[in-house]
C-alpha atoms as a PDB file:
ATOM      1  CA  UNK A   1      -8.568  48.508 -59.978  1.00  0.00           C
ATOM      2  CA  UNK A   2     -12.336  47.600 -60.435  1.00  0.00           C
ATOM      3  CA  UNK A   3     -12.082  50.295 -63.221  1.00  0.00           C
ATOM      4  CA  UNK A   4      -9.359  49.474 -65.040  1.00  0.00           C
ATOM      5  CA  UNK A   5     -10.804  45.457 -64.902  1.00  0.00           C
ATOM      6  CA  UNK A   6     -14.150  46.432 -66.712  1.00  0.00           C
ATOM      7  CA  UNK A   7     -12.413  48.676 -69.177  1.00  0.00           C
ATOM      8  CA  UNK A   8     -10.305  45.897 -70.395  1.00  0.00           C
ATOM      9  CA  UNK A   9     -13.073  43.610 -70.519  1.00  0.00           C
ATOM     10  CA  UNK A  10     -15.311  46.234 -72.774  1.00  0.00           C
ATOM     11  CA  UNK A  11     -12.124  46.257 -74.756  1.00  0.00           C
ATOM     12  CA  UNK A  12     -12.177  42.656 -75.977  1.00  0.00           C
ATOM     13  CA  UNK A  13     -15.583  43.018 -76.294  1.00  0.00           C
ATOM     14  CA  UNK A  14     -15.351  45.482 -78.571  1.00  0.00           C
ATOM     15  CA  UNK A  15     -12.794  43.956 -80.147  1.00  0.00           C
ATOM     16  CA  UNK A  16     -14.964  40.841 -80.845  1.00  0.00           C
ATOM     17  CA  UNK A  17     -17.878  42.525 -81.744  1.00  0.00           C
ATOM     18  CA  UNK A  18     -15.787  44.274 -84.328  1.00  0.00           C
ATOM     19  CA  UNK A  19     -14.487  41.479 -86.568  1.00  0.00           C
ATOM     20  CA  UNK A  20     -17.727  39.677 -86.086  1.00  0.00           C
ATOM     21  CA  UNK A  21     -20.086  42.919 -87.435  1.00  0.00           C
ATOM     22  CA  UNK A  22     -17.993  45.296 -88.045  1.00  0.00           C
ATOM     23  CA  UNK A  23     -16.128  48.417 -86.675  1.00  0.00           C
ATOM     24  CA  UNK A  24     -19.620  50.623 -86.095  1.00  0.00           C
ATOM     25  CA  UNK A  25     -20.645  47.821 -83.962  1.00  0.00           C
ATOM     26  CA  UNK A  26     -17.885  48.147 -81.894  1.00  0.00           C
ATOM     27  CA  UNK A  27     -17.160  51.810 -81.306  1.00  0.00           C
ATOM     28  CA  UNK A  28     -19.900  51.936 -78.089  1.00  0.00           C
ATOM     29  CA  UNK A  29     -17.937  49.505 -76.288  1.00  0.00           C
ATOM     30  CA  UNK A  30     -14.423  51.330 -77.261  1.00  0.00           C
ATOM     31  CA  UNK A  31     -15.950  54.459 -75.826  1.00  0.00           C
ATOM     32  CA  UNK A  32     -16.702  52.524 -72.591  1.00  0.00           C
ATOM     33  CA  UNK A  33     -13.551  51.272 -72.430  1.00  0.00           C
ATOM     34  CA  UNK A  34     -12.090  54.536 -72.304  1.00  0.00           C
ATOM     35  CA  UNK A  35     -14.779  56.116 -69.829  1.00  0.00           C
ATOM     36  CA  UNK A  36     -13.728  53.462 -67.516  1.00  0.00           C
ATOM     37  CA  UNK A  37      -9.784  54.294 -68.300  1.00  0.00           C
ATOM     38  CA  UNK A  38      -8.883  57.021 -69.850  1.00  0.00           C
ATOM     39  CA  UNK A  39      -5.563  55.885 -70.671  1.00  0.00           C
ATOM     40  CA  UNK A  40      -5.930  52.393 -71.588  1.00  0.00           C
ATOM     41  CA  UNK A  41      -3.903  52.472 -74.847  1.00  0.00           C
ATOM     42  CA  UNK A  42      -5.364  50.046 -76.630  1.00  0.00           C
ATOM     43  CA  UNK A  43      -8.501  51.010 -76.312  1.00  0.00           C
ATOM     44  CA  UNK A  44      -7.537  54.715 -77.854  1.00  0.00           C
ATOM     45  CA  UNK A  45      -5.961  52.372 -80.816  1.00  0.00           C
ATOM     46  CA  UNK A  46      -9.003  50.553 -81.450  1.00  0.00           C
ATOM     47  CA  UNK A  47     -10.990  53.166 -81.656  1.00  0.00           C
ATOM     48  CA  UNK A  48      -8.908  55.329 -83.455  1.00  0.00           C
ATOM     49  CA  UNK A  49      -8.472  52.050 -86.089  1.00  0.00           C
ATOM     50  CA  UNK A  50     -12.835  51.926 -85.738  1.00  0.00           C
ATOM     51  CA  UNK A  51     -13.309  55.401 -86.836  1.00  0.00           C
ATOM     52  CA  UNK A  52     -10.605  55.586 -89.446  1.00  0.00           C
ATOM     53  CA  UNK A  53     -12.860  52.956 -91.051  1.00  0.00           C
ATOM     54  CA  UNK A  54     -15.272  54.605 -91.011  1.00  0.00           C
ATOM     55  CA  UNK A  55     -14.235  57.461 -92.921  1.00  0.00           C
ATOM     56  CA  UNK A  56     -14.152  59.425 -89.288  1.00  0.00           C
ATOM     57  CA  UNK A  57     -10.678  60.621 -89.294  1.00  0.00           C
ATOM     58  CA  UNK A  58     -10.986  64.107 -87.585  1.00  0.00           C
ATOM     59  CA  UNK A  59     -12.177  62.002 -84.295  1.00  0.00           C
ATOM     60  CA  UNK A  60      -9.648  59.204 -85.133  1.00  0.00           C
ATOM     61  CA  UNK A  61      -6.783  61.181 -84.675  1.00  0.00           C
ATOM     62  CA  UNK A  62      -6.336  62.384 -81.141  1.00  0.00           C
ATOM     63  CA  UNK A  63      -6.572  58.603 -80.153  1.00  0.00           C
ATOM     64  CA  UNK A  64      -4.279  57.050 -82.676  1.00  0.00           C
ATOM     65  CA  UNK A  65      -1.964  59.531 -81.758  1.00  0.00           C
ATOM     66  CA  UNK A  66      -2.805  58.479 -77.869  1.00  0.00           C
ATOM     67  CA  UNK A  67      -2.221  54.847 -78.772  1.00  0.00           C
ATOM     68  CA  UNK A  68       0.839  55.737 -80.621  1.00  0.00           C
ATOM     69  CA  UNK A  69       2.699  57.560 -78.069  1.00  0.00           C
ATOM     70  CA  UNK A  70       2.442  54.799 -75.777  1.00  0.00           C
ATOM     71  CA  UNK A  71       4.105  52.612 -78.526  1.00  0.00           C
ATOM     72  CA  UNK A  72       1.642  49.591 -78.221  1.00  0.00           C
ATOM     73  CA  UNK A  73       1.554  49.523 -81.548  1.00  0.00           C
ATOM     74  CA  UNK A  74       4.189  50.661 -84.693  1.00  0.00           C
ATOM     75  CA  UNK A  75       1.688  50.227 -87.326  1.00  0.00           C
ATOM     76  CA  UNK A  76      -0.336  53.380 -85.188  1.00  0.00           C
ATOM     77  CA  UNK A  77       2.283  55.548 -86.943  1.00  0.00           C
ATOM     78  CA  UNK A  78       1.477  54.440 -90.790  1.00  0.00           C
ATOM     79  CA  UNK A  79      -2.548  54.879 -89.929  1.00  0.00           C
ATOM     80  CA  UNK A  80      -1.589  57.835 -88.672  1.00  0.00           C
ATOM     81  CA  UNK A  81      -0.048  59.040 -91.967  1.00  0.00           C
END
């Protein structure tokens, strides 16, 4: 699960890189996350959270709604509103 390792770990990266500069910052290494697994749901969160930000919701919503369904996260729902 070599894949599924390095996905996770682009993840936090992104997820650092985010609250240190910002959600623009981040979105290459949510993207990577996700080209290394697909379905990691908290990756699909984050990004969806990312480009919500950034006043991106038409590509926002497919993975908040990704991120939702796997029910990692309630508050999903409200962004998703």
């Amino acid at each position: 699960a070599k894949g599924v390792r390095e996905a996770s770990l682009e993840f936090e990266l992104g997820d650092t890189v985010e609250k240190l500069e910002g959600p623009a910052a981040a979105l290459t290494h949510y993207q990577a996350a996700l080209r290394l697994d697909p379905k990691l749901p908290v990756a699909h969160g984050a990004l969806g959270r990312a480009l919500a930000g950034l006043q991106r919701p038409a590509e926002a919503i497919p993975h908040l709604e990704a991120a939702a369904r796997a029910g990692i996260d309630k508050s999903l729902w409200l962004a998703l509103a």
